[in-house]
N, C-alpha and C. Protein backbone atom coordinates (compact mmCIF):
# COMPACT_ATOMS: atom_id res chain seq x y z
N UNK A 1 -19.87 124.14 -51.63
CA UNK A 1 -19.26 123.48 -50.50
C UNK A 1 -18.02 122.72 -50.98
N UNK A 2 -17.08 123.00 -50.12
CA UNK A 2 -15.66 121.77 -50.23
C UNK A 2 -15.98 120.31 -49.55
N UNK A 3 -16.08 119.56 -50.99
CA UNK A 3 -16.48 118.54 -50.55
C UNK A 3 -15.48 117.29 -50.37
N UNK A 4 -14.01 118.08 -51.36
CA UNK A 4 -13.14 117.07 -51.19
C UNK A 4 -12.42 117.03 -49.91
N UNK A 5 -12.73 117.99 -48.65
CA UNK A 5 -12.09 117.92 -47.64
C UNK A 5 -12.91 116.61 -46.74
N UNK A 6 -13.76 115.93 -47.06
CA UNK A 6 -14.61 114.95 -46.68
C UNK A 6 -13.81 113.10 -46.89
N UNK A 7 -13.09 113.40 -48.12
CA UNK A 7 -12.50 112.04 -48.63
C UNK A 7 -11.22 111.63 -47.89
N UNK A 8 -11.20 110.22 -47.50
CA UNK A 8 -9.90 109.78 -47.03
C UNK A 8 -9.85 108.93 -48.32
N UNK A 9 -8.62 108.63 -48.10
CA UNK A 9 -7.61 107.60 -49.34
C UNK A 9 -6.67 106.85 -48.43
N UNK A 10 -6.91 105.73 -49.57
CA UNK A 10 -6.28 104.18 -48.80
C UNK A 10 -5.17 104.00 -49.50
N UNK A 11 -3.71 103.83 -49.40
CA UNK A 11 -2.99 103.46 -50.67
C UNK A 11 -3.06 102.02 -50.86
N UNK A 12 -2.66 101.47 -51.75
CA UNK A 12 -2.68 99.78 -52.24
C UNK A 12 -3.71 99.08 -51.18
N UNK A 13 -4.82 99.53 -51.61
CA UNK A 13 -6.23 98.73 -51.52
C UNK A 13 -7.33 98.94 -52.76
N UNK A 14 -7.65 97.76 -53.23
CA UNK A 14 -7.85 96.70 -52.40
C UNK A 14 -6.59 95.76 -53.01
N UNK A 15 -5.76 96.52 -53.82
CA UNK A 15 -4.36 95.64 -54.02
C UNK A 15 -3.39 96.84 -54.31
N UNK A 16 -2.39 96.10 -53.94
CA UNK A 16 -1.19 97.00 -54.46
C UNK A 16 -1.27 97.99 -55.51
N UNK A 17 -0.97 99.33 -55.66
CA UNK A 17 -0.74 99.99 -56.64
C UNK A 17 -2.31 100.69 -56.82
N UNK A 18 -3.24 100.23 -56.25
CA UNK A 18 -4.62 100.95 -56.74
C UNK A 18 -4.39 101.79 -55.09
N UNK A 19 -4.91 103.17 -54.84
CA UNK A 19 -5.48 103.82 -53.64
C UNK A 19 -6.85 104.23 -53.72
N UNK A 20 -7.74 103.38 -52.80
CA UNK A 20 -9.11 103.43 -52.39
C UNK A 20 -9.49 104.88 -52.23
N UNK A 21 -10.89 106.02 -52.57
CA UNK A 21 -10.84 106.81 -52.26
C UNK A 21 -12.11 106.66 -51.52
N UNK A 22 -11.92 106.91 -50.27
CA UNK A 22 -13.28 106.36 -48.87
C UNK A 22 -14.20 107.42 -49.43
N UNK A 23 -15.19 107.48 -49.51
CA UNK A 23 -16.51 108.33 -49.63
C UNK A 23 -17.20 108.06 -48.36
N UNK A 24 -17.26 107.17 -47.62
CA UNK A 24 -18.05 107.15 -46.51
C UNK A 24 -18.87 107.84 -45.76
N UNK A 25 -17.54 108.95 -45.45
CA UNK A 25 -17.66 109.82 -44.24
C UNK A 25 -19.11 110.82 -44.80
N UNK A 26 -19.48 110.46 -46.05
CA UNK A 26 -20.71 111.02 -47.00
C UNK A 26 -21.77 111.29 -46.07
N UNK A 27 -21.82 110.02 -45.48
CA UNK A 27 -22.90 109.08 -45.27
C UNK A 27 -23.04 108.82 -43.56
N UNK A 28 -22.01 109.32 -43.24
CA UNK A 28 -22.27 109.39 -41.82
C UNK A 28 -22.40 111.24 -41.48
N UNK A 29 -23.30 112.21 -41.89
CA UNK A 29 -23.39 113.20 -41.34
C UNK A 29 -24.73 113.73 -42.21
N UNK A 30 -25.95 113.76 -41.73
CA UNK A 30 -26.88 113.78 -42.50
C UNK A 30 -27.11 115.38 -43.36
N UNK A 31 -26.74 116.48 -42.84
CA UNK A 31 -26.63 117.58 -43.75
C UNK A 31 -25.88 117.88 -45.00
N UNK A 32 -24.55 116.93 -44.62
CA UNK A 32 -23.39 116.37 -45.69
C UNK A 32 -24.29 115.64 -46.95
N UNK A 33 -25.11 114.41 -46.36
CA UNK A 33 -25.69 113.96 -47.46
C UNK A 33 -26.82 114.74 -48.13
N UNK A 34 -27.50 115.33 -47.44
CA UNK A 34 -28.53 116.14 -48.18
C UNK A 34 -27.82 117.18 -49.23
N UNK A 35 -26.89 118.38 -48.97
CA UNK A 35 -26.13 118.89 -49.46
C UNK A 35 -25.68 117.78 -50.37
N UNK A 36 -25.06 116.82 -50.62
CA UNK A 36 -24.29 116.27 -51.63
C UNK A 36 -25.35 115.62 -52.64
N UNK A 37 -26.32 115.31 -51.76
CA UNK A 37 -27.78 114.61 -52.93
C UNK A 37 -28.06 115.42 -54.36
N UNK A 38 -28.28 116.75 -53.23
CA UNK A 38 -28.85 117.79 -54.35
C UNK A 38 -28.10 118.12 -55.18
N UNK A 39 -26.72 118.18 -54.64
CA UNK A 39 -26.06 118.89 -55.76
C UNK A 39 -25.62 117.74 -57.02
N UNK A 40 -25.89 116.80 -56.68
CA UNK A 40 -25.29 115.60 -57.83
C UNK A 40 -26.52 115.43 -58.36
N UNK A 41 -27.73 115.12 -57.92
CA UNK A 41 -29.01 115.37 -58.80
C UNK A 41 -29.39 116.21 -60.02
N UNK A 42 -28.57 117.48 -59.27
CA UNK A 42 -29.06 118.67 -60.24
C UNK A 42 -27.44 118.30 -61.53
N UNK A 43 -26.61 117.82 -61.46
CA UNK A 43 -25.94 117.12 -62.62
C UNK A 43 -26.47 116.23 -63.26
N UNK A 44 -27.45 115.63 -62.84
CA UNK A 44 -28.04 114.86 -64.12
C UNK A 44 -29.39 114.82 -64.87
N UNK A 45 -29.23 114.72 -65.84
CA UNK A 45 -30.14 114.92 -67.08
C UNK A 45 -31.44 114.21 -67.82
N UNK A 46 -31.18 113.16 -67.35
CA UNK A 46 -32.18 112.26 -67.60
C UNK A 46 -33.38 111.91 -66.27
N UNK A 47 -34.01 111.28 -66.28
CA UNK A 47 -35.24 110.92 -65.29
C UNK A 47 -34.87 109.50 -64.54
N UNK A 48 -33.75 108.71 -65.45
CA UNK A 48 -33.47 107.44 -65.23
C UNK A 48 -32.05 107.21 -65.08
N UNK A 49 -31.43 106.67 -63.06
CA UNK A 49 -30.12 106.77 -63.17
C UNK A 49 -30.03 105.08 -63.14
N UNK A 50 -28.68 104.54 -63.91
CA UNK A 50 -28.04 103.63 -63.40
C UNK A 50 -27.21 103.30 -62.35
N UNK A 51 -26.91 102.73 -61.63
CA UNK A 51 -25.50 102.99 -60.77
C UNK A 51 -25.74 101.27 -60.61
N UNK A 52 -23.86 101.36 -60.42
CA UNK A 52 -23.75 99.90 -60.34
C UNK A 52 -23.06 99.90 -58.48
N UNK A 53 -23.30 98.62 -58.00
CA UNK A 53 -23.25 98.43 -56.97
C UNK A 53 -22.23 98.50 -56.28
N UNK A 54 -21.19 98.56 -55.11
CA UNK A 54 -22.70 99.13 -54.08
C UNK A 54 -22.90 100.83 -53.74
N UNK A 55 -21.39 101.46 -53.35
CA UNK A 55 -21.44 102.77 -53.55
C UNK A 55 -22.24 103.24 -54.57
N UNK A 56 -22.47 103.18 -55.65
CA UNK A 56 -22.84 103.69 -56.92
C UNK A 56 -24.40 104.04 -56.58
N UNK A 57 -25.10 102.70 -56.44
CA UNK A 57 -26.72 103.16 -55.86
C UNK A 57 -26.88 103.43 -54.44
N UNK A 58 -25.92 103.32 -53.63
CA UNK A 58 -26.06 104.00 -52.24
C UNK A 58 -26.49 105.32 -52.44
N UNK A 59 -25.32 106.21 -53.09
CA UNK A 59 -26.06 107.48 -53.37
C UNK A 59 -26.94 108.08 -54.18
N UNK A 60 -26.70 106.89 -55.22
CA UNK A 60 -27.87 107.59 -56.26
C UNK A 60 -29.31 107.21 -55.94
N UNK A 61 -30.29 106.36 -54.85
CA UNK A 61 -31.18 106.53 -54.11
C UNK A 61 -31.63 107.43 -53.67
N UNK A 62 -30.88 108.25 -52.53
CA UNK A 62 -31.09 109.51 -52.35
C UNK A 62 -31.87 110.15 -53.24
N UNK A 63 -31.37 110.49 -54.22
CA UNK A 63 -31.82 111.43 -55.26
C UNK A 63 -33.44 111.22 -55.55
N UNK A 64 -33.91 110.41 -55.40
CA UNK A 64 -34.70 110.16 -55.77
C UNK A 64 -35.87 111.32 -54.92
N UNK A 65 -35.44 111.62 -53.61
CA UNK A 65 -35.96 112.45 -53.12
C UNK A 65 -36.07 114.18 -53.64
N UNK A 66 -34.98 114.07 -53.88
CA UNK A 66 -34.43 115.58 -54.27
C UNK A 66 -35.38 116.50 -55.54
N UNK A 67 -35.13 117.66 -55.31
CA UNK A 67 -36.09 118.67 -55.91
C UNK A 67 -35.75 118.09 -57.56
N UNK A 68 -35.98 117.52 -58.51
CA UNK A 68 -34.93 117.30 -60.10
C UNK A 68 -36.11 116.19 -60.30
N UNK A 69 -36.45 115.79 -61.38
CA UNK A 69 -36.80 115.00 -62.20
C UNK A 69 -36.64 113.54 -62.27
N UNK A 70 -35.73 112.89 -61.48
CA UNK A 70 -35.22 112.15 -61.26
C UNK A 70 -36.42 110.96 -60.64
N UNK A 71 -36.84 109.93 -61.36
CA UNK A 71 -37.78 109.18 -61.19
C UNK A 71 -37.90 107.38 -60.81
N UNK A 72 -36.65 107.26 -60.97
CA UNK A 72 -35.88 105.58 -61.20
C UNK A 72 -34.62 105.40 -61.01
N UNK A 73 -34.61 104.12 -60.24
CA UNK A 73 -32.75 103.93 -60.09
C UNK A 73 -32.81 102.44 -60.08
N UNK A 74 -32.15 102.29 -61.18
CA UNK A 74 -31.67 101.15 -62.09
C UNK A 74 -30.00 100.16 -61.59
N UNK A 75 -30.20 99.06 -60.81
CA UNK A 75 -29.33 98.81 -60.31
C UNK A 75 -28.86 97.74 -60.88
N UNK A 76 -27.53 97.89 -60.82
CA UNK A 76 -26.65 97.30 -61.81
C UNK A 76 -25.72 95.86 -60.96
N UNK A 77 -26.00 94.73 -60.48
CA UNK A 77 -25.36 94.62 -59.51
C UNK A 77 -24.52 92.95 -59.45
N UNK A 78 -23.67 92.49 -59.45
CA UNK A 78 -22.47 91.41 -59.22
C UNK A 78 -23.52 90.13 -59.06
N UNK A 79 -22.74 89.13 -59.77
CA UNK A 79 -23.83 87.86 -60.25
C UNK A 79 -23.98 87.62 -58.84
N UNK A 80 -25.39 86.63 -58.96
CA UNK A 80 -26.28 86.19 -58.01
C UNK A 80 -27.00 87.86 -56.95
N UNK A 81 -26.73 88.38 -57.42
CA UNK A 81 -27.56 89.26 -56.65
C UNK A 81 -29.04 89.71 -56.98
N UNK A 82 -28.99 89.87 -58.21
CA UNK A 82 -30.47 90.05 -59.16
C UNK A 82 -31.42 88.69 -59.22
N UNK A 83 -32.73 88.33 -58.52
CA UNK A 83 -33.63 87.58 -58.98
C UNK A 83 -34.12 87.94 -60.13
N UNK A 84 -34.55 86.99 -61.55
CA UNK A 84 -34.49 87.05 -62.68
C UNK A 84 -35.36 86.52 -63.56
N UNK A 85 -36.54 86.57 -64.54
CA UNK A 85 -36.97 85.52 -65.04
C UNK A 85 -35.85 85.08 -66.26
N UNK A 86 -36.73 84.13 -67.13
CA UNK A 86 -35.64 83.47 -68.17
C UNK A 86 -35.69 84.90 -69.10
N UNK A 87 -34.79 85.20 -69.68
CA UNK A 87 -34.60 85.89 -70.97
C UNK A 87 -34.49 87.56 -70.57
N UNK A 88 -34.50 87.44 -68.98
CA UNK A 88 -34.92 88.78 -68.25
C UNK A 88 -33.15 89.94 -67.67
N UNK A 89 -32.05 88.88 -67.50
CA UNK A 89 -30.80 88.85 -66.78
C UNK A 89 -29.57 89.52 -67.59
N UNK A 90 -29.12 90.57 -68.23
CA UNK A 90 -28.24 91.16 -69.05
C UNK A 90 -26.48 91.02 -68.25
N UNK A 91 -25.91 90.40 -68.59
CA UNK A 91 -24.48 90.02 -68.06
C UNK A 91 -23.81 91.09 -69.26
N UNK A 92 -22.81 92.00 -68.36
CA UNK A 92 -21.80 93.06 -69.12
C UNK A 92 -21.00 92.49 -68.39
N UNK A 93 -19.66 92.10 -69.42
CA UNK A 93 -18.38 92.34 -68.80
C UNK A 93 -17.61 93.56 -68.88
N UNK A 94 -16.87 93.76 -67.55
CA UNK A 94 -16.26 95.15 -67.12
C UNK A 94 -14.65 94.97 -67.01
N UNK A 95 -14.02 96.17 -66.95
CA UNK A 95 -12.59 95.86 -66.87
C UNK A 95 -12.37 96.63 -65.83
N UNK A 96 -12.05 96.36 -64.55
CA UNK A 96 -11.62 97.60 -63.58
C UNK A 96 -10.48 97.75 -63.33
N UNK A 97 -10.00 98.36 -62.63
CA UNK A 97 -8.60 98.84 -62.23
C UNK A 97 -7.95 97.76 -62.10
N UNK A 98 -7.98 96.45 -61.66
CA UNK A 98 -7.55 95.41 -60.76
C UNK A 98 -7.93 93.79 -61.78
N UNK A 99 -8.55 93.88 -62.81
CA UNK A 99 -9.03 93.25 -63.45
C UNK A 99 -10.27 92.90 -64.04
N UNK A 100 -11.01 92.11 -65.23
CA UNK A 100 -11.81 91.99 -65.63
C UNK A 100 -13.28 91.71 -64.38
N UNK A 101 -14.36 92.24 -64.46
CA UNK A 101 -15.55 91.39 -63.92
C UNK A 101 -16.81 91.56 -64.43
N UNK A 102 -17.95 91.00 -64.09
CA UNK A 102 -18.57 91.42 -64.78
C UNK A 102 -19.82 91.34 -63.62
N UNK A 103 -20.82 92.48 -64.25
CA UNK A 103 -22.00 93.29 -63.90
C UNK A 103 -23.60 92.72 -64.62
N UNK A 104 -24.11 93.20 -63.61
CA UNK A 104 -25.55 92.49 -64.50
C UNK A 104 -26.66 93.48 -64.17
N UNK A 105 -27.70 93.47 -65.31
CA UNK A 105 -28.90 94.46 -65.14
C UNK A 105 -30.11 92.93 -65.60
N UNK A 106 -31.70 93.98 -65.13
CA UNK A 106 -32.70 93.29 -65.78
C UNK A 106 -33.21 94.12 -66.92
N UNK A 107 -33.84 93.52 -67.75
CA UNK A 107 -34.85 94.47 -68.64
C UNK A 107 -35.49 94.84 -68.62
N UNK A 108 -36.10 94.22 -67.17
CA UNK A 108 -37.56 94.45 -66.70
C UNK A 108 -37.47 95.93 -66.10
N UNK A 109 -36.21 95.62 -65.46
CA UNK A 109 -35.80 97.27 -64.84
C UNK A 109 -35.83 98.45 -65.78
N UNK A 110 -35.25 98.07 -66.81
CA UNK A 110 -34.88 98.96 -67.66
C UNK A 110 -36.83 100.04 -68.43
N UNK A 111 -37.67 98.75 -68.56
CA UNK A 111 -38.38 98.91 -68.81
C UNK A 111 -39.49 99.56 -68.20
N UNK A 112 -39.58 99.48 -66.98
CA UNK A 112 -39.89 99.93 -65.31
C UNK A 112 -39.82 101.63 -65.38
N UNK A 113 -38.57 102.09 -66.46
CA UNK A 113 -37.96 103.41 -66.63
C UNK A 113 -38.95 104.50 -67.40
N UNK A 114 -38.97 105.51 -66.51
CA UNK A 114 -39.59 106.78 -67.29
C UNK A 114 -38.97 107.38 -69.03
N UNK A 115 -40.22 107.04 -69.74
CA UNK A 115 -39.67 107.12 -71.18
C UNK A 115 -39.75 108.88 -71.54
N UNK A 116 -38.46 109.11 -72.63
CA UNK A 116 -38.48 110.42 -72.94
C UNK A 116 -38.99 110.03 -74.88
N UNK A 117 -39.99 110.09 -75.56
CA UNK A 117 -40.44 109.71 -76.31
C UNK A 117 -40.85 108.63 -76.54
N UNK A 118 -39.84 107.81 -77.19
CA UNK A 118 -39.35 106.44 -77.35
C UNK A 118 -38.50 106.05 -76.89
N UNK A 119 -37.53 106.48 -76.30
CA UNK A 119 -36.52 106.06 -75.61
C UNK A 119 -36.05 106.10 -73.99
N UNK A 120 -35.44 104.94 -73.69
CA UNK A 120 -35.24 105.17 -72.27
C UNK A 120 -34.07 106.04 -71.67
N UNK A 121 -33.99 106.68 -71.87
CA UNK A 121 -32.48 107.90 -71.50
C UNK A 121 -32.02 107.99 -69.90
N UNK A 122 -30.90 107.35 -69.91
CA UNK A 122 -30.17 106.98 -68.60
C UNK A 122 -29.11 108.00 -68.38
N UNK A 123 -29.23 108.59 -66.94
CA UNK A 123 -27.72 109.06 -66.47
C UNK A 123 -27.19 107.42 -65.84
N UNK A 124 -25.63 107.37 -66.14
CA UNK A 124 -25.25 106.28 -65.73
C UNK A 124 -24.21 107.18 -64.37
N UNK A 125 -24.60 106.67 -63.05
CA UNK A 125 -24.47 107.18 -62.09
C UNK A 125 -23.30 106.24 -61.03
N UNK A 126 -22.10 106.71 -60.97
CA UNK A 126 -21.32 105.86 -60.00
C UNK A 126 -20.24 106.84 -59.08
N UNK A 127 -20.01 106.45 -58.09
CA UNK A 127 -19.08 106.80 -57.03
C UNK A 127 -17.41 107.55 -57.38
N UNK A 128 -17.07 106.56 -58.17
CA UNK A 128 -15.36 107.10 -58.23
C UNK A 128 -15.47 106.52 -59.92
N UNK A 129 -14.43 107.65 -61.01
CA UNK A 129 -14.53 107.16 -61.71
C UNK A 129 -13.28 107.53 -62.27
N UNK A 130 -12.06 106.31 -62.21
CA UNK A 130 -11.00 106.25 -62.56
C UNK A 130 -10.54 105.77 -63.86
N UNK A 131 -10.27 104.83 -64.24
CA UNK A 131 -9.74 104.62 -65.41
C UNK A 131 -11.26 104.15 -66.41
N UNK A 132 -12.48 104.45 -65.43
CA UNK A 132 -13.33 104.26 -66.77
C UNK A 132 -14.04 102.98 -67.25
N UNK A 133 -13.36 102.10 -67.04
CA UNK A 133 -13.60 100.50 -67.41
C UNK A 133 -15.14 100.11 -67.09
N UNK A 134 -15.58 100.54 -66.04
CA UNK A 134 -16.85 100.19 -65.66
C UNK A 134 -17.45 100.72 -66.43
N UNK A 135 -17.75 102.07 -66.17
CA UNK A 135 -18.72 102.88 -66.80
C UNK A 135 -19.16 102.85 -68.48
N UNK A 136 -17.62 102.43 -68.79
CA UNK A 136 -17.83 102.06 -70.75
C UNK A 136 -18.36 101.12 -70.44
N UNK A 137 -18.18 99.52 -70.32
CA UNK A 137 -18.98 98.57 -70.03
C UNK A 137 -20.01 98.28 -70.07
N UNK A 138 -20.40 99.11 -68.78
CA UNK A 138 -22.15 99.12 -68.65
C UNK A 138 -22.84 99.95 -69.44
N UNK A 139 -22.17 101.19 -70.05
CA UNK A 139 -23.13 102.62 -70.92
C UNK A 139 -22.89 101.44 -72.12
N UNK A 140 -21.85 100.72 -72.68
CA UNK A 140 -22.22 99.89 -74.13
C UNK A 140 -23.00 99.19 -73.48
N UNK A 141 -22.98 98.23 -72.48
CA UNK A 141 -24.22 97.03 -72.65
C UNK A 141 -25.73 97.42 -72.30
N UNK A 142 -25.67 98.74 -72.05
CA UNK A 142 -26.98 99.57 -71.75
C UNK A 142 -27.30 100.43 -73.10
N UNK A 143 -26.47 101.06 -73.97
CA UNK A 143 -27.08 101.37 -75.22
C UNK A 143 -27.30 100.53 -75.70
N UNK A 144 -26.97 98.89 -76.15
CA UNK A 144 -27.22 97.89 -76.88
C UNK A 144 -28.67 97.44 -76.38
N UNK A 145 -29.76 97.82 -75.38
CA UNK A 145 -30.35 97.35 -75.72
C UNK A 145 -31.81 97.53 -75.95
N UNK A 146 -32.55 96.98 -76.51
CA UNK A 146 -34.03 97.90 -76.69
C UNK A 146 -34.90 96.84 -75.97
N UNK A 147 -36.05 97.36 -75.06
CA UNK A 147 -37.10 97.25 -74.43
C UNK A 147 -38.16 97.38 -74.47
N UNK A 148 -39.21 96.47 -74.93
CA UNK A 148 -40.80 96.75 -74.66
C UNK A 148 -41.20 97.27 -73.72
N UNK A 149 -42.17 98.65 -74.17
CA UNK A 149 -43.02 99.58 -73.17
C UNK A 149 -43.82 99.84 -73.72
N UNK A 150 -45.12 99.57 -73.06
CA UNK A 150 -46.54 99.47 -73.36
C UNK A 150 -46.55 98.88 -74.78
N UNK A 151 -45.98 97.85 -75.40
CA UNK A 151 -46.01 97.10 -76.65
C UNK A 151 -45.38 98.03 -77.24
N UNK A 152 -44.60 98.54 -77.05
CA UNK A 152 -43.95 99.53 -77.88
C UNK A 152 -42.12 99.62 -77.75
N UNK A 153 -41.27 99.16 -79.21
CA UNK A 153 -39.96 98.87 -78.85
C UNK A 153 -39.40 100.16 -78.56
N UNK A 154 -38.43 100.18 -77.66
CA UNK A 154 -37.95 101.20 -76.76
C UNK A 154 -36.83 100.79 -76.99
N UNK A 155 -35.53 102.12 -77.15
CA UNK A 155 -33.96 102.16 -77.37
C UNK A 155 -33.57 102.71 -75.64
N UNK A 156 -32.92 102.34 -75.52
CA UNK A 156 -31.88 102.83 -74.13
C UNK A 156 -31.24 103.37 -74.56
N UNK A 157 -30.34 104.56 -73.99
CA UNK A 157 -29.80 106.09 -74.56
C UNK A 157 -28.99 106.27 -73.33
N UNK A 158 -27.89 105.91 -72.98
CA UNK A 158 -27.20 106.76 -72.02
C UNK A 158 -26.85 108.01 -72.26
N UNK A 159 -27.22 109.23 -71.54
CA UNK A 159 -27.77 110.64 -72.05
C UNK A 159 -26.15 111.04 -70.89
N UNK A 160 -25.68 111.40 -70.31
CA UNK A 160 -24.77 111.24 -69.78
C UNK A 160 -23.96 110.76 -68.39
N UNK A 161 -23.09 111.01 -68.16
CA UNK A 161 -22.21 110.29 -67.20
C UNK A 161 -22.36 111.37 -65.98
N UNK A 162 -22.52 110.50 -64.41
CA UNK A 162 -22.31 111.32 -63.38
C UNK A 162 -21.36 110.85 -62.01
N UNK A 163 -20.52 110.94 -61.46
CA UNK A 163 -19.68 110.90 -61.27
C UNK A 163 -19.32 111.67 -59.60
N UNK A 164 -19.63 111.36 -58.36
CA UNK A 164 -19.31 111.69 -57.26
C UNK A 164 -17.96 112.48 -57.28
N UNK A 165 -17.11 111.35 -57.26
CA UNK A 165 -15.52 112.07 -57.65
C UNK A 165 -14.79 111.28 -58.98
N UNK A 166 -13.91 111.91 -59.64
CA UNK A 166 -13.11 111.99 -60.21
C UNK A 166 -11.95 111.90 -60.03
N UNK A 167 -11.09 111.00 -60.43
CA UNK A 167 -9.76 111.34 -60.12
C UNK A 167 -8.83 111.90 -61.55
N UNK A 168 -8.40 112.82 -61.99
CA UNK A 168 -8.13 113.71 -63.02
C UNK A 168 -6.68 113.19 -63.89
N UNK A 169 -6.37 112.34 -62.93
CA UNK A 169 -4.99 112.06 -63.84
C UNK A 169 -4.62 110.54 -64.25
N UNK A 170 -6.31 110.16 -63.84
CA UNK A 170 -6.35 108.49 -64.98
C UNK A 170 -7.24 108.66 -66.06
N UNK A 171 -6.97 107.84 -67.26
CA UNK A 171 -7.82 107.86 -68.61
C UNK A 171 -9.37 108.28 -68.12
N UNK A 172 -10.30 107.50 -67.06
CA UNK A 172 -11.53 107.94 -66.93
C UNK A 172 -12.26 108.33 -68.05
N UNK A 173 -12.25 109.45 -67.89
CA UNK A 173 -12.68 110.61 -68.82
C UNK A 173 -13.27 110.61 -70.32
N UNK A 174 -11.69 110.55 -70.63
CA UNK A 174 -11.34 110.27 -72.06
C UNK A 174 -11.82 108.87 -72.71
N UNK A 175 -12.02 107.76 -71.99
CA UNK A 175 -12.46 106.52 -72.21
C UNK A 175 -14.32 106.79 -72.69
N UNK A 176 -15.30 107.86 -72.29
CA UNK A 176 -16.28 107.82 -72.22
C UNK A 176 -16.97 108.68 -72.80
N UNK A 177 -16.14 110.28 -73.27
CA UNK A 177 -16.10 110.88 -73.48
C UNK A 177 -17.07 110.79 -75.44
N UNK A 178 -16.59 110.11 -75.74
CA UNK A 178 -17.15 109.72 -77.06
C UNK A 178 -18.72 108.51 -76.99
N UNK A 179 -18.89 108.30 -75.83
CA UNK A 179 -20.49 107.68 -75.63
C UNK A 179 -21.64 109.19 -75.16
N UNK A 180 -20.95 109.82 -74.12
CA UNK A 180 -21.81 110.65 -73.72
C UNK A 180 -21.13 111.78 -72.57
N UNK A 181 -21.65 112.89 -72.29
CA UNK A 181 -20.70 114.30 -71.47
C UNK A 181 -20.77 113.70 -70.25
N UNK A 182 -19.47 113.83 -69.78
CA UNK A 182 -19.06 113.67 -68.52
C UNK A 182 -19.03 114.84 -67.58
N UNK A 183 -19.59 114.38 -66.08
CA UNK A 183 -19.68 115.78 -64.89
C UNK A 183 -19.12 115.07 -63.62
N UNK A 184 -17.93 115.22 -63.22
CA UNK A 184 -17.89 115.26 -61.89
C UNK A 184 -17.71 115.72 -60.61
N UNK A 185 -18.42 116.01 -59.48
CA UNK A 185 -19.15 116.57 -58.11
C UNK A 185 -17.19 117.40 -58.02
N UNK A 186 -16.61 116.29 -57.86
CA UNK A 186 -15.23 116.22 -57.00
C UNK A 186 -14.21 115.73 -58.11
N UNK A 187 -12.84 116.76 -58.06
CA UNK A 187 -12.04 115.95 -58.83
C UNK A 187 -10.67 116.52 -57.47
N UNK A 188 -10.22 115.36 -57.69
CA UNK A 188 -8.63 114.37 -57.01
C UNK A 188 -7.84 114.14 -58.16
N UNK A 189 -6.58 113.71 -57.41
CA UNK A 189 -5.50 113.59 -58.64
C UNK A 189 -4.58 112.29 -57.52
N UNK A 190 -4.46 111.50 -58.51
CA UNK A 190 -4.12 110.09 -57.68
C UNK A 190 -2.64 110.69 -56.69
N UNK A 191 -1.89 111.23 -56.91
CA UNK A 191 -0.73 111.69 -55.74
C UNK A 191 -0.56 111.89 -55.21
């Protein structure tokens, strides 16, 4: 299916010089989303997705339904949003298009995750993935860290990157490319 005939684009939003690429229209036509579930499901590899908020786990929920292996969705999401115990709250700082911010996971979540031996092996799962900044961010502050499961220390493994759309003619790519293989649904070219 042509799925990039689905995307509108915003120019200079949410500031000057960046153009928004709307995914929305995803999400308002329910055969559209079923069709788009499956097919981004069956791109990823692991049992355990990340996506950081809010597009990012909008769609990667879905999946959870879908015919694939796919068992957990690990949400990544902007301070004060995560309730937390003490020692439980992982703060990554991110660099996005527009400037620095930063993202937060639990461990508890992490731990919550279907293990592939010893390790917790994550697709790290997000919406648009332009210059990259996020996705390095969170795949380093998500390989850095290890987790008790069933008394047993557990490594986090981002196994690879998945990616709604792409836009082909910012770093993205190349920024991530050396953590883990990149796949994306849709590729655009910012012009």
């Amino acid at each position: 299916m042509d799925y990039k005939q689905f995307i509108k684009f915003y120019p200079d939003f949410p500031i000057k010089g960046v153009n928004f690429v709307d995914i929305i229209p995803f999400i308002q036509d329910k055969a559209l989303l079923r069709n788009l579930t499956r097919d981004l499901s069956a791109m990823c590899e692991a049992p355990n997705i990340a996506a950081p908020e809010a597009r990012g786990f909008l769609f990667a929920t879905p999946m959870l339904y879908a015919d694939t292996p796919i068992e957990n969705v690990i949400p990544l999401r902007k301070k004060g949003k995560l309730p937390f115990s003490e020692g439980d709250l992982v703060q990554v700082e991110i660099m996005k298009e527009y400037g620095p911010d930063h993202v937060y996971f639990r461990r508890s979540d992490l731990a919550a995750s279907k293990l592939s031996g010893d390790t917790i092996e994550i697709t790290f799962f997000d919406d648009i993935l332009a210059t990259g900044g996020t996705a390095r961010g969170l795949a380093q502050g998500l390989n850095a860290q290890t987790v008790t499961v069933n008394g047993k220390p557990c490594k986090v493994k981002v196994k690879d990157f998945v990616f709604l759309v792409e836009i082909d003619d910012l770093p993205g790519r190349a920024r991530l490319e050396d953590i883990a293989p990149v796949k994306s649904l849709i590729h655009v070219t910012e012009g």
